[in-house]
Structure formats: C-alpha cells, structure tokens
C-alpha atoms as a PDB file:
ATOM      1  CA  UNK A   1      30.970  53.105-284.918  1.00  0.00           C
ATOM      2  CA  UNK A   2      31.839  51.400-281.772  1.00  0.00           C
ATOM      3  CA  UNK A   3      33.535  48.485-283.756  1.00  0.00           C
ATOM      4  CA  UNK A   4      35.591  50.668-285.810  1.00  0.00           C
ATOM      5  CA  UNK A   5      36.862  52.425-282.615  1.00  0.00           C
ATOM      6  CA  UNK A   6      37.772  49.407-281.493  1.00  0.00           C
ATOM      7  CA  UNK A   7      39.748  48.099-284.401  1.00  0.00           C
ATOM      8  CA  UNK A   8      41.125  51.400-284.691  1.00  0.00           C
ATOM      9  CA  UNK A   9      42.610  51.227-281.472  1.00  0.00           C
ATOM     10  CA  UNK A  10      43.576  47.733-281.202  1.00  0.00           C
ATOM     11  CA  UNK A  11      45.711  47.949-284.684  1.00  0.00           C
ATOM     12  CA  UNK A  12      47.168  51.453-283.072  1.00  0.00           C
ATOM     13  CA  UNK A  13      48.282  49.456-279.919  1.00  0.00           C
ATOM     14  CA  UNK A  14      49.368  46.191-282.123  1.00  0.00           C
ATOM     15  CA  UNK A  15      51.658  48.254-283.524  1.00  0.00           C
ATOM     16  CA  UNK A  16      53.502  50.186-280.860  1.00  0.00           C
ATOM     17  CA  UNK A  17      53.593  47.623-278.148  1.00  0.00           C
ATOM     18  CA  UNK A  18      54.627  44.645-281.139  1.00  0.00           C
ATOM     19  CA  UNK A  19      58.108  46.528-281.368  1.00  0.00           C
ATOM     20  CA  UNK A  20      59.010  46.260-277.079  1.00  0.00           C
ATOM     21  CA  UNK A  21      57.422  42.817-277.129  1.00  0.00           C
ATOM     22  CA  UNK A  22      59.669  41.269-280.138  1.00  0.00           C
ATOM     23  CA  UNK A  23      62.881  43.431-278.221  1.00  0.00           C
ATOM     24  CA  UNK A  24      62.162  41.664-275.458  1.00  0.00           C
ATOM     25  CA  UNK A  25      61.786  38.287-276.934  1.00  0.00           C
ATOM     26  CA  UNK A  26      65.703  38.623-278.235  1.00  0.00           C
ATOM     27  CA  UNK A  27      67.022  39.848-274.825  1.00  0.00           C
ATOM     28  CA  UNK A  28      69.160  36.728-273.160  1.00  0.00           C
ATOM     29  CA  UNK A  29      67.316  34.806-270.127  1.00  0.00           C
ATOM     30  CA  UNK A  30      70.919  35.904-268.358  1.00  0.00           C
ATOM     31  CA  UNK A  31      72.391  39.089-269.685  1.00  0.00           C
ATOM     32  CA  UNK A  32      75.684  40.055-269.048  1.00  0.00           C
ATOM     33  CA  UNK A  33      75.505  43.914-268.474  1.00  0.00           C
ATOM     34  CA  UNK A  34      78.708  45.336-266.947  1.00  0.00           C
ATOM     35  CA  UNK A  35      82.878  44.130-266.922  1.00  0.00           C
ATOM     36  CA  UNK A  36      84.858  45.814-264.244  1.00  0.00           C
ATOM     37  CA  UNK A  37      87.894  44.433-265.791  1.00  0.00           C
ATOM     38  CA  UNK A  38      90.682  46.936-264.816  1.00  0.00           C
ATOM     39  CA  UNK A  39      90.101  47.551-261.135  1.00  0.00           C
ATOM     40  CA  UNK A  40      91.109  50.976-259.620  1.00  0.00           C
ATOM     41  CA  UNK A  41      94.761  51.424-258.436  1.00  0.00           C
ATOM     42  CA  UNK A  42      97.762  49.419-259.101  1.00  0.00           C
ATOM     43  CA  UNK A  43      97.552  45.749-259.960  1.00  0.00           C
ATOM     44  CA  UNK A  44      99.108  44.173-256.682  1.00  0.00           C
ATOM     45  CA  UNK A  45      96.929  40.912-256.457  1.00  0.00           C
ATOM     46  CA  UNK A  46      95.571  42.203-253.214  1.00  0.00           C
ATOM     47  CA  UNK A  47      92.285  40.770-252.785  1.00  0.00           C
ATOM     48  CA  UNK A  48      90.442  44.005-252.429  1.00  0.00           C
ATOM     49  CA  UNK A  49      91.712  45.248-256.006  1.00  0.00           C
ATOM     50  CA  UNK A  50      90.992  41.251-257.468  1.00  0.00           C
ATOM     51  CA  UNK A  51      87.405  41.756-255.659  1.00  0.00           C
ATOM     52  CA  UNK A  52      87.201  45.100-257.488  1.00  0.00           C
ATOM     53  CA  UNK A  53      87.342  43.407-260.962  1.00  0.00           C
ATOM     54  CA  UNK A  54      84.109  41.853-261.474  1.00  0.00           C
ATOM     55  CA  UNK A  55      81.340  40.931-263.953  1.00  0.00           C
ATOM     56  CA  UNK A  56      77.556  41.660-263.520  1.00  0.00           C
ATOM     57  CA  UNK A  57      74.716  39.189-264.810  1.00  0.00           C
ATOM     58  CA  UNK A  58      71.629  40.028-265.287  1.00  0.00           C
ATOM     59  CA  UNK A  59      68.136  38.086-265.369  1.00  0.00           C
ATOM     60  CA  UNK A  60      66.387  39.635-267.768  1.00  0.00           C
ATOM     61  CA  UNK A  61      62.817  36.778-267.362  1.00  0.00           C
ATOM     62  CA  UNK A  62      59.361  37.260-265.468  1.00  0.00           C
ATOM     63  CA  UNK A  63      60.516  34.018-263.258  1.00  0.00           C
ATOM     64  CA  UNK A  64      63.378  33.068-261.145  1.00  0.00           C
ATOM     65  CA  UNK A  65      66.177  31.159-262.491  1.00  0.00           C
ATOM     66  CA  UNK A  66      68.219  28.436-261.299  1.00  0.00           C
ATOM     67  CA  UNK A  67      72.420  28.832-261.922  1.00  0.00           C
ATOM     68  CA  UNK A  68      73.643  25.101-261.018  1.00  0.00           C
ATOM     69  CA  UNK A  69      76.105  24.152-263.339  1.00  0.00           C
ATOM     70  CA  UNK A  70      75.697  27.927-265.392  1.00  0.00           C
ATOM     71  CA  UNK A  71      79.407  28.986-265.912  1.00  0.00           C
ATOM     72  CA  UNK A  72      81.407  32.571-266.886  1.00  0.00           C
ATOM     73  CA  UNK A  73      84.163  32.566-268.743  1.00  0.00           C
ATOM     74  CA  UNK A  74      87.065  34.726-270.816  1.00  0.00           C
ATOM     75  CA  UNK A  75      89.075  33.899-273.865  1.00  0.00           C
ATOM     76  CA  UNK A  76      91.434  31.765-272.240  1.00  0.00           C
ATOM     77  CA  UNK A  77      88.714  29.574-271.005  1.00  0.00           C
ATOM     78  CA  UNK A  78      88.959  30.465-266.548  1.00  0.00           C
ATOM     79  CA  UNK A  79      85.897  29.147-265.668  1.00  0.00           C
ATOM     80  CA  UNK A  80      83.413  30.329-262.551  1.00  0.00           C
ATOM     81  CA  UNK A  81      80.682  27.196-261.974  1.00  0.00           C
ATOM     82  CA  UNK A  82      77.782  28.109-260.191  1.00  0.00           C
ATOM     83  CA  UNK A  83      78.010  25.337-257.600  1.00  0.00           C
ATOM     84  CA  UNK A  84      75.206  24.261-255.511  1.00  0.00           C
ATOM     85  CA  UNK A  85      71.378  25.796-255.820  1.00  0.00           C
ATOM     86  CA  UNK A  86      71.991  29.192-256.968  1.00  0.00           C
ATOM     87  CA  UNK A  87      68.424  31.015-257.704  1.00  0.00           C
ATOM     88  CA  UNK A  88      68.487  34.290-259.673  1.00  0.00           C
ATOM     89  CA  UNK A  89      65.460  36.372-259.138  1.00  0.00           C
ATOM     90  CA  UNK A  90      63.479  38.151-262.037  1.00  0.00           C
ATOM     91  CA  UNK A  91      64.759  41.013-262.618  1.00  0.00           C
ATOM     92  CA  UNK A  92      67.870  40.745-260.134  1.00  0.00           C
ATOM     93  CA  UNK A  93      71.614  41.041-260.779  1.00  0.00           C
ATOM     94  CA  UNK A  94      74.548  39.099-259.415  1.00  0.00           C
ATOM     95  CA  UNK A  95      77.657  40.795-259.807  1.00  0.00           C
ATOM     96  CA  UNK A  96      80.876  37.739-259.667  1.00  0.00           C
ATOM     97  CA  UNK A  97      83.915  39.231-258.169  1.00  0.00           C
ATOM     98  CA  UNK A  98      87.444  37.967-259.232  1.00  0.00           C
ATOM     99  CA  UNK A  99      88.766  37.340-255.671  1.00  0.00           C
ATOM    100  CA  UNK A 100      87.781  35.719-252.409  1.00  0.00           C
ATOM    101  CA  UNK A 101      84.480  36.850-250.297  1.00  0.00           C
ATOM    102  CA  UNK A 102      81.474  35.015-249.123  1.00  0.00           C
ATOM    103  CA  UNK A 103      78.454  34.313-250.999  1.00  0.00           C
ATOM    104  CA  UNK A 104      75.440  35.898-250.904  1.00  0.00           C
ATOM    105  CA  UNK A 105      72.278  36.360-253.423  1.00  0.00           C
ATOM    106  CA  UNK A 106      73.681  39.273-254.832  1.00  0.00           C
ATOM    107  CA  UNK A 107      77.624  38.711-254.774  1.00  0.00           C
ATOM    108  CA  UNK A 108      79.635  35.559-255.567  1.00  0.00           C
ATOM    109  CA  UNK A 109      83.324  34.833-255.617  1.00  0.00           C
ATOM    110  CA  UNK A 110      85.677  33.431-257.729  1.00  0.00           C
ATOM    111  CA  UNK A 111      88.119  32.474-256.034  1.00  0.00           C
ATOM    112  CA  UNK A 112      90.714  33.353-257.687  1.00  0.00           C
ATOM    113  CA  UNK A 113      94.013  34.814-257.032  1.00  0.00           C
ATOM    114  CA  UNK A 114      95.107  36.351-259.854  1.00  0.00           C
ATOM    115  CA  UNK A 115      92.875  38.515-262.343  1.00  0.00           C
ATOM    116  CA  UNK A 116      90.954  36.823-265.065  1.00  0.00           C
ATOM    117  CA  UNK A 117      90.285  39.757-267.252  1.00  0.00           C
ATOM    118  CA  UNK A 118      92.432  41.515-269.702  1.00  0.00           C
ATOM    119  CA  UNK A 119      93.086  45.273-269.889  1.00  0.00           C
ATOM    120  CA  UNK A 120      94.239  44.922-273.348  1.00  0.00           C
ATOM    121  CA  UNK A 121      90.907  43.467-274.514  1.00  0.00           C
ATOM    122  CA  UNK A 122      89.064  40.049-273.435  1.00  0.00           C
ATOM    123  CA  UNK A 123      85.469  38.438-273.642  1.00  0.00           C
ATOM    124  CA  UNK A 124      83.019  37.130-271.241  1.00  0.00           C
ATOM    125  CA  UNK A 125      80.990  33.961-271.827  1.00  0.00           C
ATOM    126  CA  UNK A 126      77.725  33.273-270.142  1.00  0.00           C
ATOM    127  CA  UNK A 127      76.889  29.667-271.066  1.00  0.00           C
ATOM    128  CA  UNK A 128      73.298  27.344-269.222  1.00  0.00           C
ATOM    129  CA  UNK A 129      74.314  24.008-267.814  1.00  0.00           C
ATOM    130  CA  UNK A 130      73.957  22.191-270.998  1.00  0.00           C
ATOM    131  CA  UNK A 131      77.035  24.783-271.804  1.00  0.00           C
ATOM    132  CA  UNK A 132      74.819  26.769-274.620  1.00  0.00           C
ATOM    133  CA  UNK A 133      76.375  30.671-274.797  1.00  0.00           C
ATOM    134  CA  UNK A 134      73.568  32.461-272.906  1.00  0.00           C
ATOM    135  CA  UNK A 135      75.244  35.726-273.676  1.00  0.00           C
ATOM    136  CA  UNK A 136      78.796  37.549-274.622  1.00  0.00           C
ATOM    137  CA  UNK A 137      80.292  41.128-273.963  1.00  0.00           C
ATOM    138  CA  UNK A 138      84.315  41.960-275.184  1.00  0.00           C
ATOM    139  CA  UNK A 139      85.975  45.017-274.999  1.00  0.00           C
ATOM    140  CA  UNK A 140      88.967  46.131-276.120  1.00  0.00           C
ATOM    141  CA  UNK A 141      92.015  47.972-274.461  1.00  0.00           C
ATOM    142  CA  UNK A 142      90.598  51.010-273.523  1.00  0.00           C
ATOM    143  CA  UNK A 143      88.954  52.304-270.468  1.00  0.00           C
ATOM    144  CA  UNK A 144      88.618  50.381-267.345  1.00  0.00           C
ATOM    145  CA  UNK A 145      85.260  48.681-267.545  1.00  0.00           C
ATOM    146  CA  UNK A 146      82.476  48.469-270.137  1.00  0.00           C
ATOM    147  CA  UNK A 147      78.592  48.149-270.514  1.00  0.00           C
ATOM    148  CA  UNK A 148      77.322  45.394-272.346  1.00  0.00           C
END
C-alpha cells in the first residue's frame, strides 16, 4: 500500500512541477525585461531625460554571471560593451541608462549623448561575448516603455 502511495504521489508531483521546470529551462541566462524608450518630458538631450531612457536586464540563473564583452543593442546596431569584470548576481537586474552616470552593480551608463531608442518602434539585442543573441524585446510606436 505504501508503494502505491508513493508512486501515486511521485507521478502527481512529476507532473505539476515538470511544466515550471521545462518553463524555466527556455527562460534566457540574461533576460531583457523592461525598455524605457520614450523618457518623460520633452526630448531636449539633457542628460537627466537621456538617463531616463533605459533598458533593464535580467539574470534569470541560480549562479552569478560574468558581462565582459556581453553587448546591447537596437536596430541600427549602437552598441553598449560591458567593459571590464562586470558580475551579474542570480536573480539581480541591471538597468543600462542611455546617458552619462557612474557605474555601480545595479546601474550602468552608456554614454551616450543622444537617445538610442526609437519612439516609433525599435528592438533590443542582448548578445554573450561570443556575440550569440541572449535575448530580444521590440515594440512598436505606442506608449512610452514596454515589458518584455
């Protein structure tokens, strides 16, 4: 009786955890989760409103990741490089911000000073260092930001 319970239970379990394990399984090592790519206000290249356009990635693994050489990109191929040793905990998020700001584990910055994503509809491009597409979001031209 015992053994029956047991298989009874085991196939039960098989079957409703074998769904969330193969959904996991097809979830990106870096997931790109949220575009900011029409910032609030007008567009006046200030770098608060470049800093306000922005795109969140995601590490969606049980272990830490290393960035060097990972890139971000858009349609018309501007490119952010993760430079130098840039770990991405399990779990965490790093949100990349258009314009100029300092580093830190949890924010990086572009650079740039102009915007990089377009109102009227773009992509983003997560790619490893071997420059394999991680992961992709677009959206079109409505709204002001989207969830990927």
């Amino acid at each position: 009786m015992r053994l029956r319970l047991f298989v009874l239970v085991a196939a039960l379990l098989g079957s409703v955890l074998a769904p969330a394990t193969a959904a996991q399984a097809a979830a990106p090592a870096v997931q790109i989760t949220k575009v900011y790519y029409n910032s609030p206000g007008s567009d006046n290249r200030s770098n608060s409103s470049l800093n306000a356009e922005y795109v969140t990635l995601k590490n969606t693994t049980r272990g830490t990741l290393n960035l060097y050489r990972w890139t971000l990109r858009d349609k018309s191929n501007h490119v952010y490089t993760f430079t130098g040793t840039f770990y991405l905990g399990a779990g965490k998020s790093v949100t990349i911000h258009t314009g100029r700001g300092s580093n830190s584990a949890a924010h990086r910055y572009w650079g740039s000073r102009a915007y990089i994503w377009n109102n009227t509809g773009d992509a983003a491009y997560v790619r490893n260092a071997s420059g394999k597409t991680i992961d992709s979001c677009s959206w079109g031209s409505k709204g002001s930001y989207t969830n990927c």
